[in-house]
Protein backbone atom coordinates (compact mmCIF):
# COMPACT_ATOMS: atom_id res chain seq x y z
CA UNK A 1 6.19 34.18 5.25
CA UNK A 2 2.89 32.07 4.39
CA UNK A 3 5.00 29.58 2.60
CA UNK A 4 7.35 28.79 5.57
CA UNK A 5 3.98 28.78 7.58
CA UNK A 6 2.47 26.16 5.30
CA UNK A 7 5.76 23.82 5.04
CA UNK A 8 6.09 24.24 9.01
CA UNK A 9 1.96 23.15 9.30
CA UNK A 10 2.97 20.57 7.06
CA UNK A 11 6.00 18.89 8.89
CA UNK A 12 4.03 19.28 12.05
CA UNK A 13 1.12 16.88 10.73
CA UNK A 14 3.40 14.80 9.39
CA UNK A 15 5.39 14.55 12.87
CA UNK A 16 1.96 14.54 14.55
CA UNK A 17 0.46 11.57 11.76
CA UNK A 18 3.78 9.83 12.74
CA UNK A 19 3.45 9.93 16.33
CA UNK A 20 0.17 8.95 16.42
CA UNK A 21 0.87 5.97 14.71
CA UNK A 22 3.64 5.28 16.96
CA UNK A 23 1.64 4.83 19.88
CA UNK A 24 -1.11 3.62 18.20
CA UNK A 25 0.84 -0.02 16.84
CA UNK A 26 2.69 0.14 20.71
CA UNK A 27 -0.68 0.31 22.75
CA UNK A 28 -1.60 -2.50 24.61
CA UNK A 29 -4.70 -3.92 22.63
CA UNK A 30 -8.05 -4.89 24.47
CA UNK A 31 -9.08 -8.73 24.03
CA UNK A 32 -11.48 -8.27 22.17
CA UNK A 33 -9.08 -6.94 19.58
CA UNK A 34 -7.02 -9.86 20.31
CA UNK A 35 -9.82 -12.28 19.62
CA UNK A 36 -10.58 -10.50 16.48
CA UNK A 37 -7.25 -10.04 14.88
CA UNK A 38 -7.05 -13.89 16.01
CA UNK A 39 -10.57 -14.81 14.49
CA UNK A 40 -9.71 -12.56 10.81
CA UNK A 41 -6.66 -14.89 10.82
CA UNK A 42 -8.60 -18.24 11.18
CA UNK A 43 -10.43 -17.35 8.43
CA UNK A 44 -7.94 -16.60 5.88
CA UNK A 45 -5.91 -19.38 6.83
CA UNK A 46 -9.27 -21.43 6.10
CA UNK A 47 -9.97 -19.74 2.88
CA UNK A 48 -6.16 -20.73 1.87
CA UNK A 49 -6.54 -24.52 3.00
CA UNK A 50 -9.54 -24.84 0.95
CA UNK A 51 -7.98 -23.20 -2.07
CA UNK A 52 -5.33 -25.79 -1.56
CA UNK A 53 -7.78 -28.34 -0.86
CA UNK A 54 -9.54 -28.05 -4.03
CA UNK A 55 -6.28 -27.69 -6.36
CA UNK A 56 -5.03 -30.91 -5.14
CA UNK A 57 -8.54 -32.66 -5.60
CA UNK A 58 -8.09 -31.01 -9.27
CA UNK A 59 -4.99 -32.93 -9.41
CA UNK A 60 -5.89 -36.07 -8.35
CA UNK A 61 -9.29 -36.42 -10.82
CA UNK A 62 -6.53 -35.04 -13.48
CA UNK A 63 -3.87 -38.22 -12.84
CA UNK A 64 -6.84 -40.33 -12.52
CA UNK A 65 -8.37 -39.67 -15.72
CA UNK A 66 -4.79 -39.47 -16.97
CA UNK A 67 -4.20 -42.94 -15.62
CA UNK A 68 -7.38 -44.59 -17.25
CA UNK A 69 -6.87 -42.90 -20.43
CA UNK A 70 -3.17 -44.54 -20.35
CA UNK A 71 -4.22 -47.84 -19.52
CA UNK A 72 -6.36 -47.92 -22.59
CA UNK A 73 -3.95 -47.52 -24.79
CA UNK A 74 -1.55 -49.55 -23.12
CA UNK A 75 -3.89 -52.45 -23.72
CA UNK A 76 -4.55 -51.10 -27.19
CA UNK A 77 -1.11 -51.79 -28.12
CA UNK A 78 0.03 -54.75 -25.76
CA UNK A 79 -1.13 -58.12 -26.29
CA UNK A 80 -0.99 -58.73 -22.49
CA UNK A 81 -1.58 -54.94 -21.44
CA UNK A 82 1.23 -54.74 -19.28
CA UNK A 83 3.91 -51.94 -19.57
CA UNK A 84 6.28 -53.84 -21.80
């Protein structure tokens, strides 16, 4: 008998957990949560831009050094320092 009891408090939480969560992601939410859940999503969407931002920087200095370093030797080995 106490171990049907337990499995039946059990599947009632779980119904009641579930249920609650139901109507908790339907509510309406209040502006201010709105402006919040809006405000969190600036930000990350920042945070990623600047990540990007600073890769492609990375990338440019790379080619640019990459470029110079090139063009040295290029002349190095070219009377006229062109690319034939």
């Amino acid at each position: 008998m106490g171990r049907r009891n337990d499995e039946g408090k059990r599947a009632m939480s779980f119904r009641t957990t579930t249920v609650k969560y139901i109507k908790e992601v339907l509510r309406a939410r209040t502006i201010h949560e709105v402006i919040a859940n809006e405000l969190r999503e600036a930000h990350l969407r920042k945070l990623e831009a600047e990540t990007a931002a600073e890769y492609a920087n990375a990338a440019i200095q790379y080619n640019e050094q990459r470029i110079a370093r090139l063009m040295a030797r290029l002349t190095e080995h070219t009377e006229e320092g062109d690319y034939t």
